[in-house]
Protein backbone atom coordinates (compact mmCIF):
# COMPACT_ATOMS: atom_id res chain seq x y z
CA UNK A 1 108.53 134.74 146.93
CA UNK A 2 108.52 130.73 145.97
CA UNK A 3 106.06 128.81 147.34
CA UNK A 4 107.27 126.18 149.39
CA UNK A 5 108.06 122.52 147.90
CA UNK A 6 105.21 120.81 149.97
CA UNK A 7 102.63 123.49 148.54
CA UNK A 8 103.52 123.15 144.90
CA UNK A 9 101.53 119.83 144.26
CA UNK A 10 98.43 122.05 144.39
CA UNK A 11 96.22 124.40 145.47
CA UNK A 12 94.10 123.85 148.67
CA UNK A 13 90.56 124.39 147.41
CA UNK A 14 87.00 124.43 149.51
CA UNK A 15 84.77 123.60 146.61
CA UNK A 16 86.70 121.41 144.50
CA UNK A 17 83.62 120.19 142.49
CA UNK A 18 83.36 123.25 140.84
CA UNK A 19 87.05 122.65 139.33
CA UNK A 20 85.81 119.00 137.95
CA UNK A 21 84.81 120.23 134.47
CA UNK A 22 88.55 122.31 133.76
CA UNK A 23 90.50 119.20 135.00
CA UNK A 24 88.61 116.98 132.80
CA UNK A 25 89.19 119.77 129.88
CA UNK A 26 92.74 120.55 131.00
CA UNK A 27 93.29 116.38 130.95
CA UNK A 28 92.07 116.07 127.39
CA UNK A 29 93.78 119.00 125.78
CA UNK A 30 97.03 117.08 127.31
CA UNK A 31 96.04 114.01 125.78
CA UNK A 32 95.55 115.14 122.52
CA UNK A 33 98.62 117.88 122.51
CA UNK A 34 100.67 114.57 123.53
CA UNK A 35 98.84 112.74 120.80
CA UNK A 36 99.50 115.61 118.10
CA UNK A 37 102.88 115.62 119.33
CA UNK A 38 104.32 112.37 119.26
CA UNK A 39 102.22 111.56 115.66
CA UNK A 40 104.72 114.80 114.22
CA UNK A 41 107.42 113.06 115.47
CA UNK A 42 107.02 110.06 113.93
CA UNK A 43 106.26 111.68 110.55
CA UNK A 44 109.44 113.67 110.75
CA UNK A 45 111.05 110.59 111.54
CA UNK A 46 109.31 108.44 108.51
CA UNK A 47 110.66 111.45 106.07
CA UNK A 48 113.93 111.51 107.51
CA UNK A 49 114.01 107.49 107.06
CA UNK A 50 112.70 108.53 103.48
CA UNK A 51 115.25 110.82 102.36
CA UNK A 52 118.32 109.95 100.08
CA UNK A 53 121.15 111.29 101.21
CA UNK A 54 122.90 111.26 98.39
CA UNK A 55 122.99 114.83 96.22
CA UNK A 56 121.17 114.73 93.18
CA UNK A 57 121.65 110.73 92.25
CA UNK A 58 121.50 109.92 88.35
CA UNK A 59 119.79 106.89 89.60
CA UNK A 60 116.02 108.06 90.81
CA UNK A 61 115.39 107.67 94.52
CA UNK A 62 114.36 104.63 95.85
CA UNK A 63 114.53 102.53 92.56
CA UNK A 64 117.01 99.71 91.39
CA UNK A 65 119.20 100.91 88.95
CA UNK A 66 120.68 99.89 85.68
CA UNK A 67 122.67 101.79 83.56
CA UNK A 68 122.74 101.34 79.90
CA UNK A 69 126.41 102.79 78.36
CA UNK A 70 126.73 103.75 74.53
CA UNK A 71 130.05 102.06 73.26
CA UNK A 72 129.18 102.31 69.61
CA UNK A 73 131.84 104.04 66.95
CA UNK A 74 130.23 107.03 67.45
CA UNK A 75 130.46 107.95 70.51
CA UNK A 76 134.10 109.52 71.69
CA UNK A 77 135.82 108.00 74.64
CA UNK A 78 136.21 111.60 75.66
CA UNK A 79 132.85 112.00 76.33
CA UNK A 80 132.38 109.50 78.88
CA UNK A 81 134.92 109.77 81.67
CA UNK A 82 132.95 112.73 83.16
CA UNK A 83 129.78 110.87 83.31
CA UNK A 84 131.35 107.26 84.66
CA UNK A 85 133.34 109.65 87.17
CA UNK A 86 130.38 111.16 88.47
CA UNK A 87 129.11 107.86 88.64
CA UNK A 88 131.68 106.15 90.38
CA UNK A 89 131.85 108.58 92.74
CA UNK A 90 128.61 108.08 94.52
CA UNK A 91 127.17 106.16 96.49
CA UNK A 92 124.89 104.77 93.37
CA UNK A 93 123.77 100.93 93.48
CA UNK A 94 123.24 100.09 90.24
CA UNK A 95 123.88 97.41 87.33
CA UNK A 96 125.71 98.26 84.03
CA UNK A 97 124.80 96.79 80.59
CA UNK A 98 127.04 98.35 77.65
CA UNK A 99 125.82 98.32 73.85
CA UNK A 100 126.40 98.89 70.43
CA UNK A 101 125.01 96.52 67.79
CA UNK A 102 124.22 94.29 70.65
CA UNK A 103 124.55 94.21 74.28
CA UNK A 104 125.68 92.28 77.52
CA UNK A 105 125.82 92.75 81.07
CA UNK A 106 128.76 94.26 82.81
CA UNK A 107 127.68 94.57 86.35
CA UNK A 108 124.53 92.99 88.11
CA UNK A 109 121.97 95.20 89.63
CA UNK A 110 122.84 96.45 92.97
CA UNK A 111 126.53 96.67 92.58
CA UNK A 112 128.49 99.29 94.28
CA UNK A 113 129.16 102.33 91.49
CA UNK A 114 132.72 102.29 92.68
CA UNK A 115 132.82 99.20 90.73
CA UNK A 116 132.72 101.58 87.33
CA UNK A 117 135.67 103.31 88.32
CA UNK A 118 137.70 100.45 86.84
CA UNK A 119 136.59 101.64 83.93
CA UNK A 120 137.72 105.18 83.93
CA UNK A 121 141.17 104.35 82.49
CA UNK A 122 139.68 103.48 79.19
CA UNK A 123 137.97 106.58 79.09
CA UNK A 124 140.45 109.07 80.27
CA UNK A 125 143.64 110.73 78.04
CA UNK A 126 147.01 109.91 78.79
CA UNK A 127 149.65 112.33 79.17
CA UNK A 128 150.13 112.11 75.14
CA UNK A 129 147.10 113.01 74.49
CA UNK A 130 145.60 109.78 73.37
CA UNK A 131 143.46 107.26 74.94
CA UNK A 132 144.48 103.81 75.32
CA UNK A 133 143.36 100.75 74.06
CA UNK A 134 139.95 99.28 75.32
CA UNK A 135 138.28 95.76 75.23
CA UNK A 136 135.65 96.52 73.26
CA UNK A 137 137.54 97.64 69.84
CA UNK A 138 135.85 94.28 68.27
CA UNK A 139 132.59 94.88 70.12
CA UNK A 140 132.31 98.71 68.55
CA UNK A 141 129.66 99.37 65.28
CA UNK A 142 126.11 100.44 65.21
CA UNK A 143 123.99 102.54 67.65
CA UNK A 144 121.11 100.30 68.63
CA UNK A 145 119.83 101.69 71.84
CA UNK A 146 116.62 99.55 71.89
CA UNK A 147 119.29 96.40 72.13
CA UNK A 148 120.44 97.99 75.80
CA UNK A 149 117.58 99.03 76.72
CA UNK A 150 115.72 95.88 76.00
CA UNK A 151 118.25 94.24 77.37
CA UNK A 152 118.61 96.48 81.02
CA UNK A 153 114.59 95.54 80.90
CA UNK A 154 115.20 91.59 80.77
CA UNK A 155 117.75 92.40 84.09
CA UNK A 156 115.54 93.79 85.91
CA UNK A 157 112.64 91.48 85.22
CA UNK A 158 115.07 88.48 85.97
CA UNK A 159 116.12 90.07 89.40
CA UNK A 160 112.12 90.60 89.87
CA UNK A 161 112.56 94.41 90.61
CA UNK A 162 109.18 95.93 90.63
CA UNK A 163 110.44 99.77 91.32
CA UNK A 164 113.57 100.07 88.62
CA UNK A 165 114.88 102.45 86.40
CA UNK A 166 117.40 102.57 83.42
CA UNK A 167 119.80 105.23 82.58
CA UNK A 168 120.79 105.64 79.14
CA UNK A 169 124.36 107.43 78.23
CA UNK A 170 124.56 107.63 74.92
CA UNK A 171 125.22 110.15 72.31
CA UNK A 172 121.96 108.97 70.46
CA UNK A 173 123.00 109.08 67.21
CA UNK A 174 120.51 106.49 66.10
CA UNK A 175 119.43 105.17 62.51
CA UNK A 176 115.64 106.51 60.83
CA UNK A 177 114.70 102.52 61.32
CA UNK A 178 115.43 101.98 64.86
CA UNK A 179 113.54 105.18 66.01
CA UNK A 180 110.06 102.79 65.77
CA UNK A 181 111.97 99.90 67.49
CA UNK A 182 112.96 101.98 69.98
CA UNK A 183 109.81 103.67 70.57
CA UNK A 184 108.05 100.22 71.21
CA UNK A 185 111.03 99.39 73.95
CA UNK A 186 110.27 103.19 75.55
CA UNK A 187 106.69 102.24 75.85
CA UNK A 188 106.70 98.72 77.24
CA UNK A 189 109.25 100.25 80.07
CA UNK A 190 107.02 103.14 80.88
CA UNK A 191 104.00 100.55 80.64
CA UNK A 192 105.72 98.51 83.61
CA UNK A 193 106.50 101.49 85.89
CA UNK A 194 110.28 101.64 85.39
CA UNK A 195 112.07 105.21 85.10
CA UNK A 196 114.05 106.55 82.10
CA UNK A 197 116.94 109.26 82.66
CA UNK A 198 119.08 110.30 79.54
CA UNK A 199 122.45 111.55 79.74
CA UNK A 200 122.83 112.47 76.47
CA UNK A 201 126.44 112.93 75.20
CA UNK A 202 126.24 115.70 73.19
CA UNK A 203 124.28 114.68 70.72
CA UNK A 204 122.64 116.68 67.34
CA UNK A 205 119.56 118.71 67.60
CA UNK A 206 118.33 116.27 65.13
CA UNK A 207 118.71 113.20 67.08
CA UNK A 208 118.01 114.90 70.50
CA UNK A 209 114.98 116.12 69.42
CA UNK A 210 113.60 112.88 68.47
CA UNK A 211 114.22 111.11 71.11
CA UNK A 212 112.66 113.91 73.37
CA UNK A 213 109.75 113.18 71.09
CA UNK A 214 109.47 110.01 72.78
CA UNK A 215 110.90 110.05 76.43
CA UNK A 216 110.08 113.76 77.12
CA UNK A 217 112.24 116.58 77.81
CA UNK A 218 112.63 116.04 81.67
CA UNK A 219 113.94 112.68 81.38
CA UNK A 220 117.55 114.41 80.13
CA UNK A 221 119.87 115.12 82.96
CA UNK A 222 122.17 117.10 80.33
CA UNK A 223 120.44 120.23 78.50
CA UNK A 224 122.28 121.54 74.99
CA UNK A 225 125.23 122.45 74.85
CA UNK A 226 126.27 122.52 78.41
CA UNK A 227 128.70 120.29 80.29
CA UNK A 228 127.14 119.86 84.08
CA UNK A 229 124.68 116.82 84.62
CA UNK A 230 121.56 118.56 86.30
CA UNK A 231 119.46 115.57 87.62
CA UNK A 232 115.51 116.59 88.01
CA UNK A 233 115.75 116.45 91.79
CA UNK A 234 118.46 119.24 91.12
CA UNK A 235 116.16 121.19 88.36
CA UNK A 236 113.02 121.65 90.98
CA UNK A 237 112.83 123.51 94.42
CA UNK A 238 111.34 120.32 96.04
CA UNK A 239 114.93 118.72 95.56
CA UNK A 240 116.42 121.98 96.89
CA UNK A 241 115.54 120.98 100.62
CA UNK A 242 113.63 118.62 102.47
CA UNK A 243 110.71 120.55 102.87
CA UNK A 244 108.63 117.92 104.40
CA UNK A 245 111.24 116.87 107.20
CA UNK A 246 111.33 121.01 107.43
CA UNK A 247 107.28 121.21 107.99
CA UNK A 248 107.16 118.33 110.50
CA UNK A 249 109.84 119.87 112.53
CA UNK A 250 107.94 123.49 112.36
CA UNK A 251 105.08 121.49 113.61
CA UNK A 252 106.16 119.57 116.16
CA UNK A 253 107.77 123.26 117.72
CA UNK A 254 104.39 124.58 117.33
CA UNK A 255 102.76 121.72 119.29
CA UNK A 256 105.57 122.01 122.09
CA UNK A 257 105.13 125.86 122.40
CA UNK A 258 101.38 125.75 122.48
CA UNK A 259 102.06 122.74 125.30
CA UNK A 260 104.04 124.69 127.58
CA UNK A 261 102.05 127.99 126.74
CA UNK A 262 97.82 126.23 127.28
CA UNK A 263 99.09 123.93 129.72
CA UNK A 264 101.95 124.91 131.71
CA UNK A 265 102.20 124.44 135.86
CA UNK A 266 100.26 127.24 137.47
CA UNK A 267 102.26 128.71 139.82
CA UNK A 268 101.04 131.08 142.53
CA UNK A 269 103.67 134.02 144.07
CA UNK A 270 102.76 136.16 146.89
């Protein structure tokens, strides 16, 4: 049988001095179970804030973006429209510098990826079976990566972007003397703390290999001989889930169940 509402605010109690040092200790386990609580909810809260929604994003998390496209002879039309289309189809901020010999800017950083859609129709075969003419016939020779790179660098130094990255499409077929001024470009970007990611359009074993020599082998989004893009996020079990989020929730049950479990009303039946 339930106690009636005007006894449920407490117990009557003859001695209630002797009760003084459990309602202090009752009192602070509240305190701190509240503390304990409302600090995991603010770290779940902080991660979720943290998180990129987007899935698997060529351009690293939390980083400006440029991205630095191979137009040289070499590289076949063909080979692009699945990269640019994966691309455009996210919700990617980034600029766009394109290179051969030399290089300009396309797009400033920050620009909606969408934008490179406009560019899919130069890349893509038309019902014949060929591809159709692009502006940049005239701009088309050499490979000279170091020119885009160097010159996605000087963007993001003139837009004072202190967390940036580059992403480099290119089929890296690259000449024996631009390998060392490449390698000084690679290590004046990794000496000011921007990213490198490779999308590497099916290049030689040759060429890949070198270039792995210098960037490392987890900087390529593409391995050999395989068609899907497989960012790192997508390559490690941390970019599986959001284990973090995952752990604060788990927590912050914990604290609630030990709340209502330590501290709950005590009720008294007869």
């Amino acid at each position: 049988m339930t106690l009636p509402v005007e006894l449920r605010h407490g117990i009557p109690a003859s001695e209630p001095a002797r009760f003084r040092q459990a309602e202090r200790r009752t009192t602070i386990a509240r305190i701190g179970l509240a503390l304990a609580m409302c600090a995991a909810l603010l770290l779940a809260f902080l991660v979720a804030r943290s998180q990129d929604v987007r899935h698997a994003p060529l351009v690293p998390s939390g980083t400006t973006g440029m991205v630095v496209l191979d137009l040289s002879a070499s590289v076949s039309e063909g080979g692009l429209d699945a990269t640019v289309e994966k691309l455009a189809s996210t919700d990617e901020k980034t600029g766009l510098v394109v290179f051969s010999d030399g290089a300009y800017e396309l797009l400033p950083p920050g620009s909606p990826s969408r934008e490179l859609g406009s560019l899919l129709r130069y890349f893509k075969e038309r019902s014949d079976g060929t591809l159709p003419r692009n502006p940049w016939e005239e701009f088309r020779g050499g490979t000279r990566i170091s020119a885009g790179m160097e010159f996605a660098r000087q963007v993001l130094h003139r837009e004072n972007v202190s967390r940036g990255s580059i992403v480099l499409i290119s089929d890296l077929e690259i000449d024996p003397d631009e390998i060392a001024r490449l390698s000084e470009v690679l290590a004046l970007i990794e000496s000011e703390g921007f990213q490198v990611r490779i999308v590497p359009l099916f290049p030689s074993e040759e060429k890949r290999a070198l270039v792995e020599q210098l960037v490392g082998s987890r900087a390529f989004v593409r391995e050999p001989e395989q068609q899907e893009l497989r960012t790192p996020e997508e390559r490690s079990i941390a970019g599986l889930a959001p284990w973090l989020f995952l752990l604060a929730g788990m927590l912050l049950m914990l604290l609630l169940a030990a709340n209502e479990n330590a501290l709950a009303r005590l009720e008294v039946r007869r």
